[in-house]
Protein backbone atom coordinates (compact mmCIF):
# COMPACT_ATOMS: atom_id res chain seq x y z
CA UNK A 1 -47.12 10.00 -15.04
CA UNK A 2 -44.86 12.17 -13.45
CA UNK A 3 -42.84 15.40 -14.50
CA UNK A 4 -39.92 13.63 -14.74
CA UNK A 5 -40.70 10.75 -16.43
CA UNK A 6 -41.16 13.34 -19.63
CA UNK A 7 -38.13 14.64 -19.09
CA UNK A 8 -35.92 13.43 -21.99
CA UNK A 9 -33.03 10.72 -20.55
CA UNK A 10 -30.52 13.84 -21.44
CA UNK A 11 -31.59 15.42 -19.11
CA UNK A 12 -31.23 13.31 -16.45
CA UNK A 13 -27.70 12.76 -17.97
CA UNK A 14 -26.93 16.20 -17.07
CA UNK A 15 -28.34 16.27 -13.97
CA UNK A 16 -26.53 12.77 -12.57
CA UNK A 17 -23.71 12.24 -14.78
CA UNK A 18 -22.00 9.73 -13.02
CA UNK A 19 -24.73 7.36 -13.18
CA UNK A 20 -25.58 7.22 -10.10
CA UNK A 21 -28.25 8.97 -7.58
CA UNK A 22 -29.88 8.57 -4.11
CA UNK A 23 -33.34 8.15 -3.52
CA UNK A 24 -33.65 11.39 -2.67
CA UNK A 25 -32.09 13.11 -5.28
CA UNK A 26 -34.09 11.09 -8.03
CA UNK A 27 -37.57 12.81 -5.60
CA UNK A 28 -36.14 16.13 -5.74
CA UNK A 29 -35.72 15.65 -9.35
CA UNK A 30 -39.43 15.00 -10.20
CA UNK A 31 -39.75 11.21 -9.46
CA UNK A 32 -41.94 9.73 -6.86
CA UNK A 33 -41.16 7.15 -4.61
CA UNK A 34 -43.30 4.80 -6.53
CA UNK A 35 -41.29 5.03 -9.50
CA UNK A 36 -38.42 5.06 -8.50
CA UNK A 37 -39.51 1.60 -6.40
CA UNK A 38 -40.82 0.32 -10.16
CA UNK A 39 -37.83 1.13 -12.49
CA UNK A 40 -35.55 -0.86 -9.83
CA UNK A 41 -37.66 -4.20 -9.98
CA UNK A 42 -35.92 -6.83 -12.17
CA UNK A 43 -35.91 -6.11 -15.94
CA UNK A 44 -35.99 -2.00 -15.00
CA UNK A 45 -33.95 0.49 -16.31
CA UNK A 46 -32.43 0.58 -13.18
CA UNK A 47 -31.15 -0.96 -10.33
CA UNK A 48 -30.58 -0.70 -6.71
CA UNK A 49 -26.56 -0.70 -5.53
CA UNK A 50 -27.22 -0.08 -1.95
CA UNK A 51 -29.72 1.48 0.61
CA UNK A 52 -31.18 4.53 -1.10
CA UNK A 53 -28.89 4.62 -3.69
CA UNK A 54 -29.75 4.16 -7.43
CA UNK A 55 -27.63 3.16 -10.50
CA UNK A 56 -29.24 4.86 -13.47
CA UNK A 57 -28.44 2.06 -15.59
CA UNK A 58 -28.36 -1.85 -15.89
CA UNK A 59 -25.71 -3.89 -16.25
CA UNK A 60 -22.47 -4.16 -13.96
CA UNK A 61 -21.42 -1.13 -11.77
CA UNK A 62 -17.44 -0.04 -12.29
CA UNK A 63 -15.49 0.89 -9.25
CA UNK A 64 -16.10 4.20 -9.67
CA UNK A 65 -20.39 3.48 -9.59
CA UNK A 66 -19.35 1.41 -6.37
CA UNK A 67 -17.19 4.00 -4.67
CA UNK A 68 -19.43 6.96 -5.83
CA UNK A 69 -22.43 4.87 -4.44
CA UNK A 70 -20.48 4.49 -1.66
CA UNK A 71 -20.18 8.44 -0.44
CA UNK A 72 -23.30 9.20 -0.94
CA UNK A 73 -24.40 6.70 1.09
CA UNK A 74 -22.21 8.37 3.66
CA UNK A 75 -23.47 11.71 3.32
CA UNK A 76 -21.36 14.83 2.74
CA UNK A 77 -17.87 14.93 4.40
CA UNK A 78 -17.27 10.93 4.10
CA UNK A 79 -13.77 9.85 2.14
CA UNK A 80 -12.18 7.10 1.22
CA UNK A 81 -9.48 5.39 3.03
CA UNK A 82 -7.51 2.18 3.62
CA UNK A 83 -7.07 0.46 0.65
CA UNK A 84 -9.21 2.12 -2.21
CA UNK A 85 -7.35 5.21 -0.91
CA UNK A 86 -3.93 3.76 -1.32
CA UNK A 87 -5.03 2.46 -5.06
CA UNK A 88 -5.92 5.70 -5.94
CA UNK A 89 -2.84 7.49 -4.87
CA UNK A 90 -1.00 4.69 -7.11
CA UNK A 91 0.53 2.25 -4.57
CA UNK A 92 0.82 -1.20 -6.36
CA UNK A 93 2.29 -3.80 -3.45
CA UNK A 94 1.36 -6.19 -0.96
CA UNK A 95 -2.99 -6.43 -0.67
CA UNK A 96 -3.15 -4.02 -3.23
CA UNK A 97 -2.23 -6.59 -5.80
CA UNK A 98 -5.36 -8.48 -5.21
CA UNK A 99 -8.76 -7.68 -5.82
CA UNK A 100 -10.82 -6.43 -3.02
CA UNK A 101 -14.32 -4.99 -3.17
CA UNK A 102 -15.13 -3.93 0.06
CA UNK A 103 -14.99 0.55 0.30
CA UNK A 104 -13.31 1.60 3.31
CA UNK A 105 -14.98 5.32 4.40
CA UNK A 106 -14.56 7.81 7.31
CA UNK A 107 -17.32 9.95 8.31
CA UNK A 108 -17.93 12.37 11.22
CA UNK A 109 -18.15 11.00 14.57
CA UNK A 110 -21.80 12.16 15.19
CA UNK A 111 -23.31 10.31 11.49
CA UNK A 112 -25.43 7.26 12.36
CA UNK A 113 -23.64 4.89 9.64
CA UNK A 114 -22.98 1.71 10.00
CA UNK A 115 -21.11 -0.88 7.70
CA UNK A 116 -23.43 -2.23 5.09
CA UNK A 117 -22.87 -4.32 2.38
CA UNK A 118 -19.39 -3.70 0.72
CA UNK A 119 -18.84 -0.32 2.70
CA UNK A 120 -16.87 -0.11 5.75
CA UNK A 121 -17.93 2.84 7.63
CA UNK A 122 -15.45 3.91 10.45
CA UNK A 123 -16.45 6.89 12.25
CA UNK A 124 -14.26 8.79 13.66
CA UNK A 125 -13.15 12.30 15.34
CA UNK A 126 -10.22 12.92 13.63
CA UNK A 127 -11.66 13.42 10.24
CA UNK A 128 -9.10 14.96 8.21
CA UNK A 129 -8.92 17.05 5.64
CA UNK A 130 -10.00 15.26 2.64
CA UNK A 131 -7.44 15.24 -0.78
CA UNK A 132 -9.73 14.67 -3.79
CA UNK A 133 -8.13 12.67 -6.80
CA UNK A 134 -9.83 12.36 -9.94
CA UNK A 135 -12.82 14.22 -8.33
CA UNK A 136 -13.12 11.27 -5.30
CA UNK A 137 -12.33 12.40 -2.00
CA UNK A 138 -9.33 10.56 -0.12
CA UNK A 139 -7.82 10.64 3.16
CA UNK A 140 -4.75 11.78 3.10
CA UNK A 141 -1.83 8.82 2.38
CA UNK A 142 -0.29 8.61 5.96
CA UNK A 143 -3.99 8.11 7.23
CA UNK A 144 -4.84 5.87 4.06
CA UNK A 145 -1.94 3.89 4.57
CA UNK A 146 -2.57 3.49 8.65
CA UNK A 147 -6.14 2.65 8.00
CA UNK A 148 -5.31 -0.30 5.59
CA UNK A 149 -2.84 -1.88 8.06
CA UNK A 150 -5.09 -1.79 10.65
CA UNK A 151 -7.23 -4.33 9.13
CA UNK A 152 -4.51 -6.42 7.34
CA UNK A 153 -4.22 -9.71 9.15
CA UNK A 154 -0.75 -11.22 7.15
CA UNK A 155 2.30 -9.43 8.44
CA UNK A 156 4.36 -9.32 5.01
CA UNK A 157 1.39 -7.35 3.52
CA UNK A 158 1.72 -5.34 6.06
CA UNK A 159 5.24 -4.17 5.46
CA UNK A 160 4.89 -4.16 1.75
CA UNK A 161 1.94 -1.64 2.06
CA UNK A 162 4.10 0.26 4.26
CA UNK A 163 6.80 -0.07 2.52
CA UNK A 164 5.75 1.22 -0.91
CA UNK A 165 5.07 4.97 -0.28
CA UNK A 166 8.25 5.26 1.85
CA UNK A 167 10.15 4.10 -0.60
CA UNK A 168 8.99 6.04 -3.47
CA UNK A 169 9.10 9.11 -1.46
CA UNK A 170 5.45 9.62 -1.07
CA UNK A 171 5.23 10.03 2.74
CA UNK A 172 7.40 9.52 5.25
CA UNK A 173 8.21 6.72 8.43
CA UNK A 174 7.49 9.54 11.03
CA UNK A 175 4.42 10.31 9.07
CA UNK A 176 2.92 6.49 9.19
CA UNK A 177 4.42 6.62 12.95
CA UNK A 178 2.48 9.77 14.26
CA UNK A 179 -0.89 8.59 12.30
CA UNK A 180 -0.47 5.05 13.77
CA UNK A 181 -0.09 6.71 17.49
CA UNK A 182 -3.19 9.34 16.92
CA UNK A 183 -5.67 6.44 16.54
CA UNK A 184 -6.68 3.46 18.17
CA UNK A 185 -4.26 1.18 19.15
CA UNK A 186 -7.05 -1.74 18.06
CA UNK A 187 -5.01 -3.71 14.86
CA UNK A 188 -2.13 -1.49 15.50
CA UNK A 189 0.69 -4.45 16.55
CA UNK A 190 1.94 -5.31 13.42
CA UNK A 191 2.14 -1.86 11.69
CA UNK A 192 3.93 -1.25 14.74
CA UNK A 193 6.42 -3.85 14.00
CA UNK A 194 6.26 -3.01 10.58
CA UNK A 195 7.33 0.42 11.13
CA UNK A 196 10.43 -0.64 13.44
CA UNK A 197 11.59 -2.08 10.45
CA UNK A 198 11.45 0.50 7.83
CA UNK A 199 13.40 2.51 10.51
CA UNK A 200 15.93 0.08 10.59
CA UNK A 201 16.32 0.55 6.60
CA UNK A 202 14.11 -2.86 5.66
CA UNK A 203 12.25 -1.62 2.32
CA UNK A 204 10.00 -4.75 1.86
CA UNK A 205 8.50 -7.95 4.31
CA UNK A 206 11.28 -10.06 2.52
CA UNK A 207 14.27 -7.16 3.78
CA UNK A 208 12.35 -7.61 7.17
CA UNK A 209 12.59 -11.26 7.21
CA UNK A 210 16.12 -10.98 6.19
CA UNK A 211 17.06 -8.39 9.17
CA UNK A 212 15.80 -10.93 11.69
CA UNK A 213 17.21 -13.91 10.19
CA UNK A 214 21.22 -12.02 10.29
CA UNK A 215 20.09 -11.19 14.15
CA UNK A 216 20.32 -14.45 14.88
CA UNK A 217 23.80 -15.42 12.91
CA UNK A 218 25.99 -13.89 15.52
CA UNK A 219 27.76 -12.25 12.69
CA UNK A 220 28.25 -8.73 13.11
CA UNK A 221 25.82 -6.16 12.91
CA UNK A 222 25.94 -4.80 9.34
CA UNK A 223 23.95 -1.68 7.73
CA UNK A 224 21.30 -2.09 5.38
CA UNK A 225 20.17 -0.62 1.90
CA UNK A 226 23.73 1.39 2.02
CA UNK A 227 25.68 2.76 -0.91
CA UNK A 228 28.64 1.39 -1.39
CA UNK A 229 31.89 2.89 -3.92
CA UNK A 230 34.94 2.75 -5.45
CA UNK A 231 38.21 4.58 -3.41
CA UNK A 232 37.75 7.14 -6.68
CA UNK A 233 33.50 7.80 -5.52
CA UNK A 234 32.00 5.60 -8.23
CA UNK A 235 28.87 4.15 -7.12
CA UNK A 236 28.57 0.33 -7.70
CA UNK A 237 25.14 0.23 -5.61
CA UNK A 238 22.70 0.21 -2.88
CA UNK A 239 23.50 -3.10 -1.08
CA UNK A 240 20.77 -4.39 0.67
CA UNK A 241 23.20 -5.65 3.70
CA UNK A 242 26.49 -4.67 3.99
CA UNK A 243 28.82 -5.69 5.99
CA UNK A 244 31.58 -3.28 5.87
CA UNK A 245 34.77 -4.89 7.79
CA UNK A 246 34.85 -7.65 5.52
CA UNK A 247 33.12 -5.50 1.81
CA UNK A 248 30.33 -8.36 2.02
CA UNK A 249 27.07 -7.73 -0.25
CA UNK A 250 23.76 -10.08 1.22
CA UNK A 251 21.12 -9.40 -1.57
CA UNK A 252 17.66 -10.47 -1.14
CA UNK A 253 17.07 -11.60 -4.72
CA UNK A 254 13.67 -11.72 -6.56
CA UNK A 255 11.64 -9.49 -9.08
CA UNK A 256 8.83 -10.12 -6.76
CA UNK A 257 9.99 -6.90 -4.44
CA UNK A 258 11.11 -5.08 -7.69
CA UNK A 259 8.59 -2.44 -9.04
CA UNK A 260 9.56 -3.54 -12.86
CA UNK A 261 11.43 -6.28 -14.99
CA UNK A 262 13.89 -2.95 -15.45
CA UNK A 263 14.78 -2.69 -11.83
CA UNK A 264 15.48 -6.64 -12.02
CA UNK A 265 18.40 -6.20 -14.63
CA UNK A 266 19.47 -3.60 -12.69
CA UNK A 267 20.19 -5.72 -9.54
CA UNK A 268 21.82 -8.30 -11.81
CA UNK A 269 24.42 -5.41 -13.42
CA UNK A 270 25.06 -4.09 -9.70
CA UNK A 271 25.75 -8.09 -9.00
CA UNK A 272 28.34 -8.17 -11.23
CA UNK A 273 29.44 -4.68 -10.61
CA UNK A 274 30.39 -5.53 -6.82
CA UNK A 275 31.88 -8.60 -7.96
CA UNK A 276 34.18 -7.08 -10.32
CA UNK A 277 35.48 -4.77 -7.89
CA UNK A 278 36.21 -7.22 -5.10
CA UNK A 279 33.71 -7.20 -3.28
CA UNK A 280 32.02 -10.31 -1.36
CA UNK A 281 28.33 -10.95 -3.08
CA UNK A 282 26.17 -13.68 -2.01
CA UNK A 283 22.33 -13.59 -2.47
CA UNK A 284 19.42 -15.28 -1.60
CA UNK A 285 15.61 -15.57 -2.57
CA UNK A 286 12.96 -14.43 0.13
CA UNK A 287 11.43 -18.54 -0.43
CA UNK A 288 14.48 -19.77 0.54
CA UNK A 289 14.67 -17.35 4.26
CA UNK A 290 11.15 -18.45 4.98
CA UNK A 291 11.56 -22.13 4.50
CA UNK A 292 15.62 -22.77 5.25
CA UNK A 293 16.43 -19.73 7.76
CA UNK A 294 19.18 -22.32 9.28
CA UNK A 295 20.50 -23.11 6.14
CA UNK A 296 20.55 -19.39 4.90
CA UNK A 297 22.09 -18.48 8.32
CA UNK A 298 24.56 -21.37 7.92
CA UNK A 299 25.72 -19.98 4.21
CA UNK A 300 26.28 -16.38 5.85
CA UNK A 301 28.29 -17.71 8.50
CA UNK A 302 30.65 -19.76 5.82
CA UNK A 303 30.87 -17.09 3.19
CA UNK A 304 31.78 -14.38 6.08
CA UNK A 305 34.65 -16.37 7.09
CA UNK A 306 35.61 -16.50 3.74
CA UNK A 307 35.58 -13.01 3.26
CA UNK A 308 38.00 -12.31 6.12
CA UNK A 309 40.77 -14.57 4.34
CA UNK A 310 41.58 -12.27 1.84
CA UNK A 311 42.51 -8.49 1.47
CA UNK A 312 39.43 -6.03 1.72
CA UNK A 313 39.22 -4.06 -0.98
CA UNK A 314 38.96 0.05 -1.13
CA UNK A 315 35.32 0.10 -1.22
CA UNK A 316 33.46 2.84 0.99
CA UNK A 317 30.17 2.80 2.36
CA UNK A 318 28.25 5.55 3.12
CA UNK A 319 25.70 4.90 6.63
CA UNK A 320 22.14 5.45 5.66
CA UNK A 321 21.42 6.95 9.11
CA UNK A 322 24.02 9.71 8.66
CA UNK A 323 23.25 10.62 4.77
């Protein structure tokens, strides 16, 4: 029997109190390879999670066993990035709303890693300085963010992951942008395209789709995600397009690209709010731009010539490029 078998299972608590322990560790600790092999067997006290790594327990790992498993399987200096990352720093939209178990790391260029299991190793030579959350290590958000896209095959996702942080102040545009142009260029089209769009004031894929859909109108080129107010400066709201010789409102309606039922009856107050104080409002929901563009471009069209029949009203908008 060896040392550490006798050891009481405080102990061992104390010395690995996340649960979790390589191979290695457990030897240094007092355990030989034998037993280590034995107590990992079906009905053991423990199990194996990945190549040399040991849960200390049976029953189902939590994401934290997984994505502590995960670095030290990567050795010292690995972090977490793409999407775990961007969970971790709180984003909530597009992929992140669905469950994904895969780990996405970064390690030094020189370690001899390789993807395994639900760990995606990317080595790389621009390993950043690591942020640690919660004890974890994380890339830092721009890079987090970047890394995600990368890998993110539908284009909407895309924008919503981008979207989110920028929006909530967390990073900037130019931030994503410079990240985006340090890396490969491998998975890099649609972030690209992504980011084009957030610079032209689109704050979700539904915003995007909107912006492309008015392109091809032939109405006027309006500004988007603008505050717009009374003669006197009272706010009535952020319009998501404006169009400013005629005081038209386009709203992209839906809770979907809300962040809570609270911003929703928000929206519907700033509706009536615009309405009440002359202006044009017309919205639409992001189903009906995917599946009727001509129908939704036909409806601008109308309600635009509309709005040119009668008196604009002393509303002032104020240009989100020069704010």
């Amino acid at each position: 029997m060896t040392r550490a078998v006798l050891r009481p299972s405080a102990e061992l608590r104390m010395a690995f109190p996340t649960g979790v322990a390589t191979a290695r560790q457990l030897m240094a600790f007092g355990f030989s390879e034998r037993t280590i092999y034995k107590r990992c067997l079906d009905g053991g006290p423990w199990q194996r999670i990945l190549p040399g790594v040991v849960l200390l327990f049976t029953g189902p790992p939590s994401r934290d066993h997984e994505v502590t498993a995960a670095l030290l399987l990567c050795g010292g200096d690995a972090m977490v990035t793409g999407l775990e990352a961007c969970r971790r720093y709180g984003l909530r939209r597009g992929p992140l709303r669905f469950p994904d178990r895969s780990v996405q790391l970064l390690v030094p260029g020189e370690r001899q890693r390789r993807t395994v299991n639900y760990v995606q190793v990317e080595r790389t030579m621009r390993l950043p300085e690591a942020i640690r959350r919660n004890g974890v290590p994380l890339a830092p958000l721009p890079r987090a963010c970047t890394d995600a896209a990368r890998r993110i095959r539908s284009a909407g996702d895309v924008v919503e992951l981008l979207s989110e942080p920028v929006q909530r102040g967390l990073c900037s545009v130019a931030s994503l942008a410079e990240e985006l142009a340090a890396g490969s260029r491998r998975g890099t089209a649609q972030p690209r395209r992504a980011l084009a769009g957030l610079r032209d004031g689109a704050r979700s894929a539904a915003e995007l789709a909107a912006m492309e859909l008015w392109r091809a109108t032939g109405l006027p080129e309006p500004s988007w995600n603008t505050e717009v107010r009374t003669a006197d400066g009272r706010l009535l709201g952020v319009a998501d397009c404006w169009l400013d010789d005629v005081a038209m409102v386009w709203e992209i309606e839906s809770t979907e690209w809300h962040l809570s039922p609270a911003d929703h009856d928000r929206t519907v107050e700033r509706a009536a709010g615009f309405t009440a104080a002359g202006a044009v409002y017309v919205a639409t929901k992001p189903s009906r731009i995917y599946r009727e563009p001509a129908a939704v471009a036909a409806m601008l069209r109308s309600t635009y010539s509309h709005a040119r029949l009668r008196p604009r009203p002393l509303l002032v908008a104020v240009d989100p490029s020069r704010s």
